[in-house]
Protein backbone atom coordinates (compact mmCIF):
# COMPACT_ATOMS: atom_id res chain seq x y z
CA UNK A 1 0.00 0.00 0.00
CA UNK A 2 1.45 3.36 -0.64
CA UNK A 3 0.03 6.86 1.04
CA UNK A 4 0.25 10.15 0.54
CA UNK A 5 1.11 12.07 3.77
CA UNK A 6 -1.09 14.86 5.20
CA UNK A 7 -0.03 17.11 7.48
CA UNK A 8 -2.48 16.70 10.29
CA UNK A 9 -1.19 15.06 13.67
CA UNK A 10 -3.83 12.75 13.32
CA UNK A 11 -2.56 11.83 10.05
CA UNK A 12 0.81 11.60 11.22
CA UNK A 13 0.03 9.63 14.07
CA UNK A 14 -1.68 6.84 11.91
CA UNK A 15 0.97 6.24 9.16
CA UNK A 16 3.34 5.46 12.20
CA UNK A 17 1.31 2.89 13.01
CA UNK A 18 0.26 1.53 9.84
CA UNK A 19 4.20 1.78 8.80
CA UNK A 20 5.51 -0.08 11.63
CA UNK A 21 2.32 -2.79 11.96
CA UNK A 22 3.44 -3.36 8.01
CA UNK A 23 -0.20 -2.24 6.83
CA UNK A 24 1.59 0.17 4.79
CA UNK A 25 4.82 -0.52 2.41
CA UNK A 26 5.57 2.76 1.50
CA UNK A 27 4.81 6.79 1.61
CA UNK A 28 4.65 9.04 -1.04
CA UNK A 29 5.13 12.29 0.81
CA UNK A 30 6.55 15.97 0.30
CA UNK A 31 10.10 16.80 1.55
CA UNK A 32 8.94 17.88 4.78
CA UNK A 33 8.24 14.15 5.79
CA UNK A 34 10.43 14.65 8.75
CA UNK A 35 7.97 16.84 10.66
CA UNK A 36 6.91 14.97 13.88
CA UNK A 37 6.77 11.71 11.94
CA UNK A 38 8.85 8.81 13.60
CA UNK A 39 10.55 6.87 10.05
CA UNK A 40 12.74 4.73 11.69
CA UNK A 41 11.02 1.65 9.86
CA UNK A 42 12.36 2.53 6.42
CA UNK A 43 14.20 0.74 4.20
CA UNK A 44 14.86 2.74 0.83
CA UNK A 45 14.32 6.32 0.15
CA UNK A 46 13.56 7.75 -3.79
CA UNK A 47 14.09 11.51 -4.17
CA UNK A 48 12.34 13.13 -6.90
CA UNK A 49 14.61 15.96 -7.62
CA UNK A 50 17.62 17.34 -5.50
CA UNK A 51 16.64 18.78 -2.49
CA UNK A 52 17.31 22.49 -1.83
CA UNK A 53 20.90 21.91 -0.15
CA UNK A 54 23.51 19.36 0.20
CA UNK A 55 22.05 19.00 3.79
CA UNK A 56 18.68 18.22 2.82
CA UNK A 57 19.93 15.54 0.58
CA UNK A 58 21.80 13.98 3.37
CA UNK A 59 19.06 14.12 5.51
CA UNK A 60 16.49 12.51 3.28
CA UNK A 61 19.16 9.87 2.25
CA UNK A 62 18.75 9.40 6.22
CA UNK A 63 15.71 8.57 6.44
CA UNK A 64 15.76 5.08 5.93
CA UNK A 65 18.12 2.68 7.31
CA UNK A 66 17.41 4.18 10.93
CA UNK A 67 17.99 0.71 12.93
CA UNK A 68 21.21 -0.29 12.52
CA UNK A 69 20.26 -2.10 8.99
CA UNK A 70 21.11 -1.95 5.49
CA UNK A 71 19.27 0.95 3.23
CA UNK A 72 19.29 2.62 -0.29
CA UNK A 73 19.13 6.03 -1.57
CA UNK A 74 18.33 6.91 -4.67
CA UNK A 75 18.34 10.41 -6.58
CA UNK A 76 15.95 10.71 -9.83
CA UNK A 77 18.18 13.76 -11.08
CA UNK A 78 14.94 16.56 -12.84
CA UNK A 79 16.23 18.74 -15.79
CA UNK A 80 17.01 21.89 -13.86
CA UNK A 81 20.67 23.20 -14.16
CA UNK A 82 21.53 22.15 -10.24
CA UNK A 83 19.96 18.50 -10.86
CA UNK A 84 22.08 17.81 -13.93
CA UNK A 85 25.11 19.56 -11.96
CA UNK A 86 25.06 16.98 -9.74
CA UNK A 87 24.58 14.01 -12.36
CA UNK A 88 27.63 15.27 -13.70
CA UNK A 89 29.48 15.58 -10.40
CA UNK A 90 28.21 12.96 -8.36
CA UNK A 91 31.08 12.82 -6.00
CA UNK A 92 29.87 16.73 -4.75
CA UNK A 93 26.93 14.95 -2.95
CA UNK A 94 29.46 13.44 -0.55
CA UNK A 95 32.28 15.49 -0.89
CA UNK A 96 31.00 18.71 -0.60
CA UNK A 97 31.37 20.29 3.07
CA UNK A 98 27.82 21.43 4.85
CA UNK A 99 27.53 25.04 5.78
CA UNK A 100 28.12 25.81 8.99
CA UNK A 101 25.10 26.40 11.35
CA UNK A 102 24.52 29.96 12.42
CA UNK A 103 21.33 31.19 14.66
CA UNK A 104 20.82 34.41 14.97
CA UNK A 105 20.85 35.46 18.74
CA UNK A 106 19.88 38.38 18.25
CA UNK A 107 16.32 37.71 16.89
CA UNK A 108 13.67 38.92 18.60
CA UNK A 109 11.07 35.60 17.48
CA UNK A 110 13.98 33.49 18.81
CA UNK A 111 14.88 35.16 21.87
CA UNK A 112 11.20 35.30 22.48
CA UNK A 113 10.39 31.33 22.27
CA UNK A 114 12.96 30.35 24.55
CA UNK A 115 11.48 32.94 26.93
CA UNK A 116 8.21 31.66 26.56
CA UNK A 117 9.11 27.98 27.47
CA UNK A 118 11.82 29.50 30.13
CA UNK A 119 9.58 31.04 32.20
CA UNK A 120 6.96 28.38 32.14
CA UNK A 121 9.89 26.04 33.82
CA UNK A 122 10.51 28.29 35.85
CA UNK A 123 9.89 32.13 36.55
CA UNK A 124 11.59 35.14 35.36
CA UNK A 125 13.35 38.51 36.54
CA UNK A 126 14.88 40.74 34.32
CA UNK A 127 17.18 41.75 37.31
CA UNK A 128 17.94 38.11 37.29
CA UNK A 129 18.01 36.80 34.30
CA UNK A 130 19.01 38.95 31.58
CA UNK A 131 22.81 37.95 32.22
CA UNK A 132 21.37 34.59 30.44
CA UNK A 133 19.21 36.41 28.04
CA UNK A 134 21.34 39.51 26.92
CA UNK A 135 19.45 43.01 26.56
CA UNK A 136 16.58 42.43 24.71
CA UNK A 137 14.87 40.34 27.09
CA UNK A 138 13.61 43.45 29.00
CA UNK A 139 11.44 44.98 26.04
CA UNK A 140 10.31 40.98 25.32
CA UNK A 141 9.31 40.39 28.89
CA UNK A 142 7.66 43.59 28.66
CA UNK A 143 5.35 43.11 25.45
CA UNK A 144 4.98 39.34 25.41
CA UNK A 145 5.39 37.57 28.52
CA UNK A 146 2.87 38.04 31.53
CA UNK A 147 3.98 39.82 34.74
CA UNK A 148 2.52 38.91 38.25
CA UNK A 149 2.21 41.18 41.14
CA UNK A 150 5.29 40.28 42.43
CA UNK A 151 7.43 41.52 39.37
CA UNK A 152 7.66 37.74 38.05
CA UNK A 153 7.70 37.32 34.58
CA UNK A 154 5.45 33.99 33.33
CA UNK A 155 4.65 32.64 29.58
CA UNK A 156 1.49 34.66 28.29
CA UNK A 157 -2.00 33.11 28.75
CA UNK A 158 -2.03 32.26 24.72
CA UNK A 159 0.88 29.53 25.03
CA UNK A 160 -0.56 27.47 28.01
CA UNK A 161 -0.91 25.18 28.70
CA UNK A 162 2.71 23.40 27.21
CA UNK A 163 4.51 26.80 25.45
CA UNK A 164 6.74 24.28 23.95
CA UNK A 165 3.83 23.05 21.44
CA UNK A 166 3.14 26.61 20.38
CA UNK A 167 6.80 27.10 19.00
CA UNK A 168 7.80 26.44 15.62
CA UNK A 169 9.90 23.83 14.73
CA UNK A 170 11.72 26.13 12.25
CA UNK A 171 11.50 28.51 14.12
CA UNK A 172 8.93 31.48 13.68
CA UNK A 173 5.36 30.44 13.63
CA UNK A 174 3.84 30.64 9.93
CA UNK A 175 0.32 31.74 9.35
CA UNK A 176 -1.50 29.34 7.74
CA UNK A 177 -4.44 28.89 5.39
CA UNK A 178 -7.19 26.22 6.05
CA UNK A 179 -8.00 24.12 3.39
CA UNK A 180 -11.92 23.28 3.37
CA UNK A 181 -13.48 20.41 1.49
CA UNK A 182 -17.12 22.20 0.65
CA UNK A 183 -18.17 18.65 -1.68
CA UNK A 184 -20.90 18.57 0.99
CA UNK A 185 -21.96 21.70 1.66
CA UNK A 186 -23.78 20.54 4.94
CA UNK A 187 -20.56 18.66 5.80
CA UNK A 188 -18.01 21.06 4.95
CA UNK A 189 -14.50 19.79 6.71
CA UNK A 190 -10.60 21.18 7.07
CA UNK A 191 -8.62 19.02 4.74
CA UNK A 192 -5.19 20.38 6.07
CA UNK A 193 -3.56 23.52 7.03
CA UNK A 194 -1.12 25.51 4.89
CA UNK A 195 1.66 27.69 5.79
CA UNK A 196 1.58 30.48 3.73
CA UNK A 197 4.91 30.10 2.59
CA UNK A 198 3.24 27.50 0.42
CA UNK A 199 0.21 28.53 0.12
CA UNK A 200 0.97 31.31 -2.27
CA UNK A 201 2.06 29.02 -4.87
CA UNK A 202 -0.32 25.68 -4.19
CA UNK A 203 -3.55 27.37 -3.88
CA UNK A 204 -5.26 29.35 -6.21
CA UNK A 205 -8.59 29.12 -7.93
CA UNK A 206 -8.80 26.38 -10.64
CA UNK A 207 -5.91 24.26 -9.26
CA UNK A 208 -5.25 20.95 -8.37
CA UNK A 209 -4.79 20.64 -4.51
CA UNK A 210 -3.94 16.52 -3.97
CA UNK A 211 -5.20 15.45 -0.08
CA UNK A 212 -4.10 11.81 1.04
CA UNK A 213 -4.12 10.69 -2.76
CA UNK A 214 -7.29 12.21 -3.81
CA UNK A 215 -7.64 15.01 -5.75
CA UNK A 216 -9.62 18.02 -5.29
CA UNK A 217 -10.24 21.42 -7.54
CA UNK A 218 -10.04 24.75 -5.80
CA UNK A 219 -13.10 26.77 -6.29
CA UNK A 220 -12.25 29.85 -4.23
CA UNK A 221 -9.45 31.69 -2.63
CA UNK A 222 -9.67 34.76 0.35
CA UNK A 223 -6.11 36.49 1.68
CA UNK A 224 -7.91 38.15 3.70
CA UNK A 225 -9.83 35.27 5.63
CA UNK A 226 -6.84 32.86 4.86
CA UNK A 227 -9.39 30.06 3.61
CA UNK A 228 -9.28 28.11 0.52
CA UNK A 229 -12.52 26.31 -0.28
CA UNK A 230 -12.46 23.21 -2.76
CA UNK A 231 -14.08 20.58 -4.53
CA UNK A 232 -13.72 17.16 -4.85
CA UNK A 233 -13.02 15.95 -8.52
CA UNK A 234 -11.08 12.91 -10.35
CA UNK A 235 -8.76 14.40 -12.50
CA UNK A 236 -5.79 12.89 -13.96
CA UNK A 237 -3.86 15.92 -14.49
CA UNK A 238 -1.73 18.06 -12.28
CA UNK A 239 -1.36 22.12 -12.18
CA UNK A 240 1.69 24.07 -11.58
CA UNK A 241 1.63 27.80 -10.99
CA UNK A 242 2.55 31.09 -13.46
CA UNK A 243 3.33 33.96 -11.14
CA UNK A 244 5.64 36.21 -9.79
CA UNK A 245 7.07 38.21 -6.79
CA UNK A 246 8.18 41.94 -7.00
CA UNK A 247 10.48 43.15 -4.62
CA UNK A 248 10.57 46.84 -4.57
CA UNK A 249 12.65 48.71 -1.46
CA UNK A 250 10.14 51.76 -0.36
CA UNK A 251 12.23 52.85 2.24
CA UNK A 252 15.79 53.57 2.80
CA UNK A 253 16.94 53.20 6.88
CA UNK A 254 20.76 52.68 6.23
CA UNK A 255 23.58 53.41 3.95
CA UNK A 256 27.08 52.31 3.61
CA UNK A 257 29.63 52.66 1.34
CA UNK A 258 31.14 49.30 -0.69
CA UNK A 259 34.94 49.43 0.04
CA UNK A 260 37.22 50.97 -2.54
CA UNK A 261 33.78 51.70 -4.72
CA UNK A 262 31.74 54.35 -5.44
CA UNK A 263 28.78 52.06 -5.40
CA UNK A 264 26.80 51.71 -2.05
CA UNK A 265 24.43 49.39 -0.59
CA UNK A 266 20.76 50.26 1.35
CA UNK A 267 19.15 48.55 4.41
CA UNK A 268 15.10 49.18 4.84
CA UNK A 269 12.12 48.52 3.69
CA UNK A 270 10.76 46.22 1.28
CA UNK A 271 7.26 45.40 -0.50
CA UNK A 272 6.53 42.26 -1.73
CA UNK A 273 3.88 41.94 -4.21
CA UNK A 274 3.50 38.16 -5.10
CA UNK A 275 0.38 37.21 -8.06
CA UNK A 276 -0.33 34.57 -9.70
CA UNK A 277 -1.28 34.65 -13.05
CA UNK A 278 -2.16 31.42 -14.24
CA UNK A 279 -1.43 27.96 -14.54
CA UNK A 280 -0.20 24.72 -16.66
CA UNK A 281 -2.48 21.54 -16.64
CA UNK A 282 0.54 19.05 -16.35
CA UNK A 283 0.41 15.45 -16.94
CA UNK A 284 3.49 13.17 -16.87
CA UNK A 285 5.71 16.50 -16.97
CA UNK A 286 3.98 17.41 -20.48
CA UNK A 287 2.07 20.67 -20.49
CA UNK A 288 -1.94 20.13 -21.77
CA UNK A 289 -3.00 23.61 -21.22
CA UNK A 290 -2.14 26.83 -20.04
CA UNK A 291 -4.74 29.14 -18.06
CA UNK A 292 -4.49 32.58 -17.55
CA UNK A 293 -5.82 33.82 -14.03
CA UNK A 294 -7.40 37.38 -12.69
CA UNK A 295 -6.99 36.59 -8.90
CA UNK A 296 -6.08 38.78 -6.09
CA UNK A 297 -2.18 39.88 -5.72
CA UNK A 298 -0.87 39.00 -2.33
CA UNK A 299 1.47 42.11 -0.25
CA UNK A 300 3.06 42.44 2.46
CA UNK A 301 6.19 44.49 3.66
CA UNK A 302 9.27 42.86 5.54
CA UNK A 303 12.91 43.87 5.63
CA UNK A 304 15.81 43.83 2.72
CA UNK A 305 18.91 45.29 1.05
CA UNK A 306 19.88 46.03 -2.29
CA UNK A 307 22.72 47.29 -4.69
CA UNK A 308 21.89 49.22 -7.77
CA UNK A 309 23.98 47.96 -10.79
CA UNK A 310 26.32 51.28 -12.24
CA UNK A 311 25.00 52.57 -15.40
CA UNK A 312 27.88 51.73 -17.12
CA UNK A 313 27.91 48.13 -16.69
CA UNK A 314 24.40 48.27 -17.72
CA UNK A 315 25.54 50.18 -20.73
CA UNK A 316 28.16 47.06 -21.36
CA UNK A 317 25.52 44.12 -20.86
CA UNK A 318 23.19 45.93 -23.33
CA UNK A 319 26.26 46.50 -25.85
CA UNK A 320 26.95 42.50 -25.79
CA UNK A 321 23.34 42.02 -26.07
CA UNK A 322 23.66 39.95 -22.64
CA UNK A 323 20.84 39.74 -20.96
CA UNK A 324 20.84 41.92 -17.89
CA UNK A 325 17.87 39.85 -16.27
CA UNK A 326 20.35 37.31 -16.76
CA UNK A 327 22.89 38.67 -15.44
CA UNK A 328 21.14 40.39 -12.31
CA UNK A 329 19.65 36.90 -11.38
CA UNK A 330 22.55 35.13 -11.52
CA UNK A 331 24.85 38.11 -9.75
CA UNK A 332 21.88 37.94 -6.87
CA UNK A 333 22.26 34.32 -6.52
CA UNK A 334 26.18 34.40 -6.18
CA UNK A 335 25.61 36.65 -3.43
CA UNK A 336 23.71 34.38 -1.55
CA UNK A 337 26.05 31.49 -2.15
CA UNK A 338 28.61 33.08 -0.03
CA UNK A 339 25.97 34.47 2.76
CA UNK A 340 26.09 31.09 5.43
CA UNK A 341 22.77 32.34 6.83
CA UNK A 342 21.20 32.20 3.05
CA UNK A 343 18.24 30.15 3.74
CA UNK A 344 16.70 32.94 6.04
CA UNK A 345 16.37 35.32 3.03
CA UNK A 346 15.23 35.25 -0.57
CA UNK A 347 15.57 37.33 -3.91
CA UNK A 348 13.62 38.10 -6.52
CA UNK A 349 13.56 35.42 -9.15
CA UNK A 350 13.57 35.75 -13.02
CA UNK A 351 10.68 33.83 -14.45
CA UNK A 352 11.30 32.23 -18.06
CA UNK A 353 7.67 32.43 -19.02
CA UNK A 354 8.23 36.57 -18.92
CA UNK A 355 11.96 36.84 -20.09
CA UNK A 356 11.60 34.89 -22.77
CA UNK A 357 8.19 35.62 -23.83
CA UNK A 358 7.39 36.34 -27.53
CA UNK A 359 6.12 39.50 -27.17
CA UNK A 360 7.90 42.07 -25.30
CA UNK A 361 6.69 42.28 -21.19
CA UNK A 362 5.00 45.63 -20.00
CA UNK A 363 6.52 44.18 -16.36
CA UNK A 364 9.94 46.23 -16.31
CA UNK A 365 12.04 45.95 -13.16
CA UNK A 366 14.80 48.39 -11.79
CA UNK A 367 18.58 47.25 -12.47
CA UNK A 368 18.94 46.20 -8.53
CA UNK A 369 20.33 43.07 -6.37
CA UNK A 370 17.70 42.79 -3.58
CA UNK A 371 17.06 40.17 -1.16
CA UNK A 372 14.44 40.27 2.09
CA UNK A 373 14.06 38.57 5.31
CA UNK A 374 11.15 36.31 5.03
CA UNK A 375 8.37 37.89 6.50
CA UNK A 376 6.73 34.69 8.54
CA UNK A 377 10.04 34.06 9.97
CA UNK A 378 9.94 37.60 11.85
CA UNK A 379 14.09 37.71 11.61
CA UNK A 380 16.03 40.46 10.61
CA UNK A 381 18.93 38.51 8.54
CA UNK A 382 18.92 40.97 5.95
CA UNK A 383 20.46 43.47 7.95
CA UNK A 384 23.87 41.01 8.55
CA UNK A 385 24.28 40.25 4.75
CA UNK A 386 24.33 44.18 4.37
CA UNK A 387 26.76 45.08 7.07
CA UNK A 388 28.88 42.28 4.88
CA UNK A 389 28.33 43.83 1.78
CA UNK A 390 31.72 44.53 0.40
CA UNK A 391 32.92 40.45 1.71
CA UNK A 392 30.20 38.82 0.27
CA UNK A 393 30.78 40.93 -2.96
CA UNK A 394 34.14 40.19 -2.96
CA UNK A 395 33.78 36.56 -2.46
CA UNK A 396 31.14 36.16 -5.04
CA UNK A 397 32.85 37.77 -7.63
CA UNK A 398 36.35 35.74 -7.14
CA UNK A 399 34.33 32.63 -6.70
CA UNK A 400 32.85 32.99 -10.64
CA UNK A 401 36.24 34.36 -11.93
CA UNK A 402 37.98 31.03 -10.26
CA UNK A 403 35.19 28.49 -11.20
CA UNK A 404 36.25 26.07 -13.85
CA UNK A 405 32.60 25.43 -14.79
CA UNK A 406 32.07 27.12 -18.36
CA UNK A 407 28.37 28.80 -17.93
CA UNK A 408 27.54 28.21 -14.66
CA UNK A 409 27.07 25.41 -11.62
CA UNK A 410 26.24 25.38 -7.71
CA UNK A 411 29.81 26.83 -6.65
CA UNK A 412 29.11 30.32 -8.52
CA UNK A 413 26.15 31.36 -9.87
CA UNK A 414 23.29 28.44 -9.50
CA UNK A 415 21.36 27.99 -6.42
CA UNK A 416 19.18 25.39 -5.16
CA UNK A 417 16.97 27.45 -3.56
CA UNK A 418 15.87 29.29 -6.55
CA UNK A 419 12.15 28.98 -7.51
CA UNK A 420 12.75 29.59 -11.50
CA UNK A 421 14.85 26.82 -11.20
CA UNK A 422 17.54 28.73 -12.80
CA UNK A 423 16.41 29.04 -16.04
CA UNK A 424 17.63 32.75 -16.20
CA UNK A 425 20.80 32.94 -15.79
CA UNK A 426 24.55 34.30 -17.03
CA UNK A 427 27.60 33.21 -15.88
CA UNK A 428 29.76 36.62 -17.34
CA UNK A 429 26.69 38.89 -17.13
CA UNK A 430 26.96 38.43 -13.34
CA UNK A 431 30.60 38.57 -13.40
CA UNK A 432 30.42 41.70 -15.18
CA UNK A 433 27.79 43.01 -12.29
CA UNK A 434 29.69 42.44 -9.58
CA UNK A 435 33.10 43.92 -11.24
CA UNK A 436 31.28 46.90 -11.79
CA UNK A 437 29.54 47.18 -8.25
CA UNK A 438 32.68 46.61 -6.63
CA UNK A 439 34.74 49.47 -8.71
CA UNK A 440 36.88 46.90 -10.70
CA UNK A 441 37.83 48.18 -14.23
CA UNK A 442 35.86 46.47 -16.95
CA UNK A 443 37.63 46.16 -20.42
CA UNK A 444 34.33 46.25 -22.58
CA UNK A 445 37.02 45.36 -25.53
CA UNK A 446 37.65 42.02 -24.06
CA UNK A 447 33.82 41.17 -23.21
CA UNK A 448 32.95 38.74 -25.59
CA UNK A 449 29.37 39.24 -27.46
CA UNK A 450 26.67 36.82 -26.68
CA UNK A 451 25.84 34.60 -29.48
CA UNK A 452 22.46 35.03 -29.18
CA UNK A 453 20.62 37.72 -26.87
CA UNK A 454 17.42 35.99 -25.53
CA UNK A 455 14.34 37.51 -24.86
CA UNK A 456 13.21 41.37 -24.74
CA UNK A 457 14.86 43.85 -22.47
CA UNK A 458 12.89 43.88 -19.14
CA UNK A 459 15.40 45.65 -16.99
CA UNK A 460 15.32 50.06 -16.28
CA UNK A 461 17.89 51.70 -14.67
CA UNK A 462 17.14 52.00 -10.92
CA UNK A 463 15.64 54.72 -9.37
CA UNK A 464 16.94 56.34 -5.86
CA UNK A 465 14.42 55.50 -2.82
CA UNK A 466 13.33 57.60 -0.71
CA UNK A 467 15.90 57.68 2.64
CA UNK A 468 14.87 58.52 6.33
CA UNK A 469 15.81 61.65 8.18
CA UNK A 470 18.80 61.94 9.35
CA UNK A 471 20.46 58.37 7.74
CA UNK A 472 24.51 59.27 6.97
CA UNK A 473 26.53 57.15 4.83
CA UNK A 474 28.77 54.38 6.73
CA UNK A 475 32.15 53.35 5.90
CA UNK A 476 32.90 49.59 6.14
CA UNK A 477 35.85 49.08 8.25
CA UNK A 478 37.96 45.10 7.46
């Protein structure tokens, strides 16, 4: 018998038993299997795809073999440019060192869980205990935690009774949108809970939601109510989504200069505008339809930096007919390979479907690296990849000018975390990027054309953002 895995305790709770009675041979499930799901009775593991990170792999390859007893792991390699990196490099799935693993201390949603289940064991003064805590635990204690007469600090009515089952296990607490079968309208029923995270991008109206095997059609969407209401139907076809995510810095609340360049780099606020637009009706990875969608955009603000690309490397990409959406996605994700606390913020990705569109896209985006802290997360990592602009730079830059690789692999400009898959991408464009960010002379002589510019030019030069009061330029100091 094989399952596909919910998410709901309940759910969970069953397939243990069923796995380890023998009622069930094997699960189909999504990556995130290892969420409060005891899999110690597994033999083999089959990954569809690589997993985001070299650590992911390893820990799915994990899962089976759990008692001391023989497994197998086996990788089914998809298309995208990481995938067939690593089916030409196999040895970099063991080889390759893990990144080492950072937590922020100073994050307020951290700090603030570990209060939570503190003072429920036992509790807290900020006379006390802030030695233990450091100095924002007084404004935490103040605004989150609940204070008794005698000046004791306890976990706030809203996490008893067990504060440990209200935190996260990745660490902020998501919002989520329930999923409700309405088949019977005088039975309607949740069918699971979605972070939003995911929800963006697996619910929308007139897709395929799939619920413990069975599939269902979603009839209706609110943001505002977080509710998705669906349908059930047998359909033997899949969807995937067509949308995108805008980034767009609204507010500038710091400034510093990029070492030996005139170039500088911003801290503040962001915008995210994410929409879908449609879908593909998919069925054994061959496209039977696409759908075009009018549905509500989802925004929201959060924190993020960015680095406007110089004019006159934009003037060079243009005169080699290199792609600068090419080369700005690429440049954006060889920043992040060098940033070790990557997987707390994202960028904006390039989608294929616009860049390479046959007509030309009204959708023009500024000339600008930007990456923001994931808003459900509630961190501020942002801020730490901007104090280490000019490093990161630095390091990005050598890394694609050392790389062997001719066009472009995981070690410079490809990253597993990338939602495009990294369909949109340019090895020299983002060479030439950082070069020009960082002040490095460029000898447009010696750039070689590209044999063939792709796609219409979606990229405008940058314009400034608006900049707090009283925000002075900083100098980076080694």
């Amino acid at each position: 018998m094989i399952l596909v895995l919910g998410y709901s305790p309940e759910d969970r709770r069953r397939i243990e038993r069923d796995a380890f009675s023998g009622n069930i041979l094997g699960i189909v499930a999504t990556n995130a299997l290892e969420l409060g799901v005891d899999i110690g009775v597994l033999d083999a593991v089959i990954m569809l795809g690589f997993p985001l990170t070299i650590a992911s792999f390893r820990q799915q390859a994990g899962r089976a073999g759990r008692r001391a007893q023989d497994s197998l792991a086996v990788l089914v390699p998809d298309q995208f440019p990481v995938d067939q990196h690593y089916l030409q490099h196999p040895s970099d799935l063991w080889d390759t060192p893990m990144n080492e693993l950072l937590v922020d201390l100073q994050s307020e949603v951290i700090l603030e869980a570990h209060l939570q289940c503190a003072s429920h064991e036992m509790p807290i003064s900020i006379a006390n205990d802030e030695c233990y805590f450091g100095p924002l635990m007084k404004t935490i204690c103040e605004t989150k935690l609940f204070k008794d007469k005698d000046g004791w600090y306890h976990p706030h009515p809203r996490f008893l009774p067990s504060p440990s089952r209200h935190i996260h296990i990745r660490g902020a607490q998501e919002d989520k949108y329930a999923v409700v079968d309405i088949t019977d309208p005088n039975n309607a029923r949740i069918l699971e809970e979605v972070e939003v995270s995911r929800a963006l991008f697996e619910i929308y109206e007139g897709g395929v939601f799939i619920h413990q095997g069975l599939t269902f059609i979603i009839k209706q969407v609110s943001h505002d109510s977080k509710i998705a209401k669906l349908l059930r139907a047998d359909v033997n076809w899949t969807t995937s989504p067509r949308d995108f995510t805008d980034i767009d810095a609204i507010q500038t609340h710091r400034i510093k200069q990029i070492t030996d360049s005139p170039e500088r780099a911003y801290f503040g606020r962001v915008n995210l505008y994410t929409k879908v637009f449609g879908f593909y009706k998919i069925r054994n990875k061959v496209i039977l339809d696409t759908v075009d969608l009018e549905t509500e955009a989802y925004e929201r603000e959060s924190t993020g930096m960015w680095i406007d690309v110089p004019r006159p490397t934009l003037d060079i990409l243009r005169e080699k007919e290199i792609n600068p959406a090419e080369a700005i996605h690429s440049a954006q994700h060889a920043f992040l390979n060098q940033f070790a606390m990557a997987a707390d913020v994202r960028t904006e990705c390039k989608v294929p479907e616009k860049e390479y569109m046959a007509k030309e896209s009204r959708r023009k985006r500024p000339a600008r690296l930007i990456f923001y802290d994931i808003p459900s997360k509630g961190g501020a990592v942002a801020v730490k990849a901007f104090e280490r602009a000019t490093d990161l730079l630095t390091k990005a830059c050598d890394a694609i000018v050392n790389c062997s690789c001719e066009e472009g692999c995981t070690e410079c400009v490809l990253s597993a975390r990338c939602k495009e898959n990294n369909e949109v991408f340019s090895k020299l464009g983002a060479q030439l990027i950082l070069q020009g960010v960082l002040g490095r002379d460029i000898n447009a002589n010696a750039v070689p054309a590209a044999e063939s510019g792709r796609g219409f030019n979606t990229i405008v030069d940058a314009e400034s953002v608006p900049i707090t009061s009283g925000v002075e330029i900083e100098i980076e100091r080694s």
